[in-house]
C-alpha atoms as a PDB file:
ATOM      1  CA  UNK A   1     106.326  71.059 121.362  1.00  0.00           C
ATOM      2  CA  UNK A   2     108.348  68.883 123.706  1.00  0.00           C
ATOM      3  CA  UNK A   3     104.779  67.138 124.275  1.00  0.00           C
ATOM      4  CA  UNK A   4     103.654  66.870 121.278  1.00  0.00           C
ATOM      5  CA  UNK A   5     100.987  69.373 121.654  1.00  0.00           C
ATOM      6  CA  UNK A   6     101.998  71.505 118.900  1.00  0.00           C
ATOM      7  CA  UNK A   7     102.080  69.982 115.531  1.00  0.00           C
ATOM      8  CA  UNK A   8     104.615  71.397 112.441  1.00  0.00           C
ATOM      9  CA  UNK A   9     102.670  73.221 109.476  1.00  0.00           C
ATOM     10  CA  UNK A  10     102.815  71.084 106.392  1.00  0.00           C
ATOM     11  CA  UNK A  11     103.099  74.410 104.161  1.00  0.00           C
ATOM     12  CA  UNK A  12     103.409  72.442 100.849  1.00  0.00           C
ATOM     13  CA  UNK A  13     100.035  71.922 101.315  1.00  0.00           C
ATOM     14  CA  UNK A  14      98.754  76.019 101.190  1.00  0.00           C
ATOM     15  CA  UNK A  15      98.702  77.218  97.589  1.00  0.00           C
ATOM     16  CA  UNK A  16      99.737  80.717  98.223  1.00  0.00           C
ATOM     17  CA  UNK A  17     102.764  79.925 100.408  1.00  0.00           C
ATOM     18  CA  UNK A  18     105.332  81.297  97.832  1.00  0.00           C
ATOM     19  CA  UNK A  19     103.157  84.831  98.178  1.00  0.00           C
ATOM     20  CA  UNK A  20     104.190  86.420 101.019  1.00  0.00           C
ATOM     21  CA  UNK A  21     107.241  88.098 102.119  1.00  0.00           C
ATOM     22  CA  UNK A  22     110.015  85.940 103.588  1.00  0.00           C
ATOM     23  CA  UNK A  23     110.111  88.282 106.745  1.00  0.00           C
ATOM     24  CA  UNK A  24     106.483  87.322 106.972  1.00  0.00           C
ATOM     25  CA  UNK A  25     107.025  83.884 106.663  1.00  0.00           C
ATOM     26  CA  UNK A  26     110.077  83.464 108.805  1.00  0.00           C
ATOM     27  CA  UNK A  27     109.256  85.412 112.194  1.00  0.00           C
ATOM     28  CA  UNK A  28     112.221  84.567 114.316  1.00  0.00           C
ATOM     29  CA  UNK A  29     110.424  82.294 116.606  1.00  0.00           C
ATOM     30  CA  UNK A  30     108.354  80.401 114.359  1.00  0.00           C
ATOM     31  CA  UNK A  31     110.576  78.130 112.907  1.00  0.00           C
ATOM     32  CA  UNK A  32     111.869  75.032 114.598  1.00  0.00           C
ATOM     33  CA  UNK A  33     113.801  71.929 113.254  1.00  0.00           C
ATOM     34  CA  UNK A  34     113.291  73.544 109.697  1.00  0.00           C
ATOM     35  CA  UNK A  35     109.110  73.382 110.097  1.00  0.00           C
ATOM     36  CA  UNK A  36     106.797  75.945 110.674  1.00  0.00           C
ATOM     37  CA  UNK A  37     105.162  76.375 113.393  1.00  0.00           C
ATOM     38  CA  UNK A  38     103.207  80.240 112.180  1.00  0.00           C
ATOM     39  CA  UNK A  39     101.741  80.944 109.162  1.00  0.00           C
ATOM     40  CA  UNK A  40     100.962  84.646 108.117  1.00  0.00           C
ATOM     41  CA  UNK A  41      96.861  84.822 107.633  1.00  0.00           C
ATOM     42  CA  UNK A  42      96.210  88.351 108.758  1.00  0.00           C
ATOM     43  CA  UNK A  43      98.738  91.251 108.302  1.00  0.00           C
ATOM     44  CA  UNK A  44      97.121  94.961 109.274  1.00  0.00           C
ATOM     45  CA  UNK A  45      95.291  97.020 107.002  1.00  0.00           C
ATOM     46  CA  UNK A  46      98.594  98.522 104.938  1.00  0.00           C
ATOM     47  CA  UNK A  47      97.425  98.161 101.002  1.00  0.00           C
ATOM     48  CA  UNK A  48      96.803 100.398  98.251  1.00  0.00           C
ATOM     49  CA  UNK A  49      93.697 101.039  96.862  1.00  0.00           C
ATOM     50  CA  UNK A  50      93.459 102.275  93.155  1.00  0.00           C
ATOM     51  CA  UNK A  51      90.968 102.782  90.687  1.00  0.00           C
ATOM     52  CA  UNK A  52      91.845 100.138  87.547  1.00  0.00           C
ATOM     53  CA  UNK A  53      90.504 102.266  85.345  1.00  0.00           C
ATOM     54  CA  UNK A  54      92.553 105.334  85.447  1.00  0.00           C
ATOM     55  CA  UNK A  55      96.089 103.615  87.306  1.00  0.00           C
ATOM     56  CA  UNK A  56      98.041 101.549  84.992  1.00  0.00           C
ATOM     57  CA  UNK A  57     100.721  99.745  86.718  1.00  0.00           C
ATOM     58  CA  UNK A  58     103.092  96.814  85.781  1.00  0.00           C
ATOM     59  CA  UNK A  59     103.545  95.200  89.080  1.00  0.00           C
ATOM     60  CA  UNK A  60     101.709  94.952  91.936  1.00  0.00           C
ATOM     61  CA  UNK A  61     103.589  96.567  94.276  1.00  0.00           C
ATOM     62  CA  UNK A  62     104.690  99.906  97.272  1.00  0.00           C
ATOM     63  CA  UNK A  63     106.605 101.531  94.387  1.00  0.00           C
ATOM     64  CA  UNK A  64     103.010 102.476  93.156  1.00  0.00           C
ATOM     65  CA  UNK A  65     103.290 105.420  96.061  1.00  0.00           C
ATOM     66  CA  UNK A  66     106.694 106.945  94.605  1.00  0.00           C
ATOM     67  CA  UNK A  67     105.449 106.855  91.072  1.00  0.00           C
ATOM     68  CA  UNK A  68     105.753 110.465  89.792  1.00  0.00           C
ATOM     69  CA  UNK A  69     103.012 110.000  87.682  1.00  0.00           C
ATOM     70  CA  UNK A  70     100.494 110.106  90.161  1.00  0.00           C
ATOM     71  CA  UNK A  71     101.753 113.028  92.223  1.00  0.00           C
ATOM     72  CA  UNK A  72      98.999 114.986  93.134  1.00  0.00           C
ATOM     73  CA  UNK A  73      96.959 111.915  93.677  1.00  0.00           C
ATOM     74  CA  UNK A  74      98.400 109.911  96.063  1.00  0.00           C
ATOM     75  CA  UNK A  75      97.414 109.576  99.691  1.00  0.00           C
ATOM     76  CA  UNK A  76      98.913 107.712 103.005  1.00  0.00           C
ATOM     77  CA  UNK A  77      97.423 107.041 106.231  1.00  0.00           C
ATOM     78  CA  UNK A  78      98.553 109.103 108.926  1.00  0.00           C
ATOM     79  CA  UNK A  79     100.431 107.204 110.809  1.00  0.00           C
ATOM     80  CA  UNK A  80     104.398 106.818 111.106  1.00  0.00           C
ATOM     81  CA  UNK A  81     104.242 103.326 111.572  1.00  0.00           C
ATOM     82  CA  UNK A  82     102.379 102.258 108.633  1.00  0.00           C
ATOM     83  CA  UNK A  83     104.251 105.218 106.410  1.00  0.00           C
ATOM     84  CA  UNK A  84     107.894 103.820 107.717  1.00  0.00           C
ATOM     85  CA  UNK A  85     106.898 100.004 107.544  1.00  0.00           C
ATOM     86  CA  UNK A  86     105.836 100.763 103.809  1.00  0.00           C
ATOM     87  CA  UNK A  87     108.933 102.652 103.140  1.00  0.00           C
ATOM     88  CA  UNK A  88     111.085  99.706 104.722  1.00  0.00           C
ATOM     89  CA  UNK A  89     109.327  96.650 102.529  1.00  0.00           C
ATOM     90  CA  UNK A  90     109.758  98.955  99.414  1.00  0.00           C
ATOM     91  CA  UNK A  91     113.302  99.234  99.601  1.00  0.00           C
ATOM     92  CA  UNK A  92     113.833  95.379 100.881  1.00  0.00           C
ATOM     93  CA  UNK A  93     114.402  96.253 104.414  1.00  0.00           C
ATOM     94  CA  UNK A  94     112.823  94.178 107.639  1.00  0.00           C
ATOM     95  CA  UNK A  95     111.027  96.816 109.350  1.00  0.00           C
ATOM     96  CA  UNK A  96     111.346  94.864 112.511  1.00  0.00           C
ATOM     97  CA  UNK A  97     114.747  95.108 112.260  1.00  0.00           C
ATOM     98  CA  UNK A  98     115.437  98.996 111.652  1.00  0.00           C
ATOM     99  CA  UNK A  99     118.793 100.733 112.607  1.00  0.00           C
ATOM    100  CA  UNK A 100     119.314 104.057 113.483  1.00  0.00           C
ATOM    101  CA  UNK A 101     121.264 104.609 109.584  1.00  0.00           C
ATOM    102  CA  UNK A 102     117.821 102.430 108.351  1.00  0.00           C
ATOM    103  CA  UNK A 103     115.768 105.603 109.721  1.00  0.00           C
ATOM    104  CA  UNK A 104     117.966 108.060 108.400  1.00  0.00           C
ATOM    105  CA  UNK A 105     117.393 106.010 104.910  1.00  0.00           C
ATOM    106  CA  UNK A 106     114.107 105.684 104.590  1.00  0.00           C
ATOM    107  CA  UNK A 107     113.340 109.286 106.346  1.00  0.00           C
ATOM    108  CA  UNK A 108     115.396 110.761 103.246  1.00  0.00           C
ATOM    109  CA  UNK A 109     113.148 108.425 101.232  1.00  0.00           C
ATOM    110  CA  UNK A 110     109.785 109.607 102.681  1.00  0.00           C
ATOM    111  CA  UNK A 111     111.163 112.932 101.836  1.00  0.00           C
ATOM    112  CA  UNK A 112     110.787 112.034  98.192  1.00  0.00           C
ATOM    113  CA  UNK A 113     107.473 111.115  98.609  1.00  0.00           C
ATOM    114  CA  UNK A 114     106.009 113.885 100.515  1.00  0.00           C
ATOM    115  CA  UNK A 115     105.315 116.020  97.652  1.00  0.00           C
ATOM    116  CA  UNK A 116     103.768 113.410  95.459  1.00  0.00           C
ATOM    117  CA  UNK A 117     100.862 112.999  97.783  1.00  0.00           C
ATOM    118  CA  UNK A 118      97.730 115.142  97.426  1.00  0.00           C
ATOM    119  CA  UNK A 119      97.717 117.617 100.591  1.00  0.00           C
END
């Protein structure tokens, strides 16, 4: 930066800036003088996939996979990371910033969720 190699991010100018999650858009380390220096453009493969036709949700959202009226139909990827990441950004956690009473939390949350999902 000090040479001017590396130019701020003008992110008034990207239309979906307001979409993703502040942790996203605020990776310690990408911010400098109040301008961006990072912007989000890939993030895993963590989504949900439904079928429109037969899930009728409000809101876009992780809550979808604690919804007791799909238990029985759900499914996760096997993999702690993914599950515990999910859990974290569903109860407004920063799951790069997890304590030990964080992991207590959301293991007594993925507890909940265990027997929704189709075994």
């Amino acid at each position: 930066m000090g040479a001017g190699l590396i130019q701020p991010i003008d992110v008034s100018r990207l239309s979906n800036w307001p979409d993703p999650y502040p942790m996203m858009k605020e990776r310690p380390g990408t911010i400098f003088g109040g301008e961006h220096y990072f912007v989000p453009w890939d993030w895993g493969w963590i989504s949900i996939t439904y079928r429109t036709d037969l899930v009728d949700i409000d809101e876009k959202s992780y809550s979808l996979l604690w919804d007791e009226r799909y238990a029985g139909k759900l499914a996760v990827i096997d993999d702690v990371g993914d599950t515990g990441f999910i859990a974290a950004i569903y109860v407004g956690m920063d799951p790069d910033h997890i304590s030990l009473d964080d992991i207590a939390e959301l293991k007594e949350l993925l507890k909940k969720k265990k027997p929704l999902l189709r075994i």
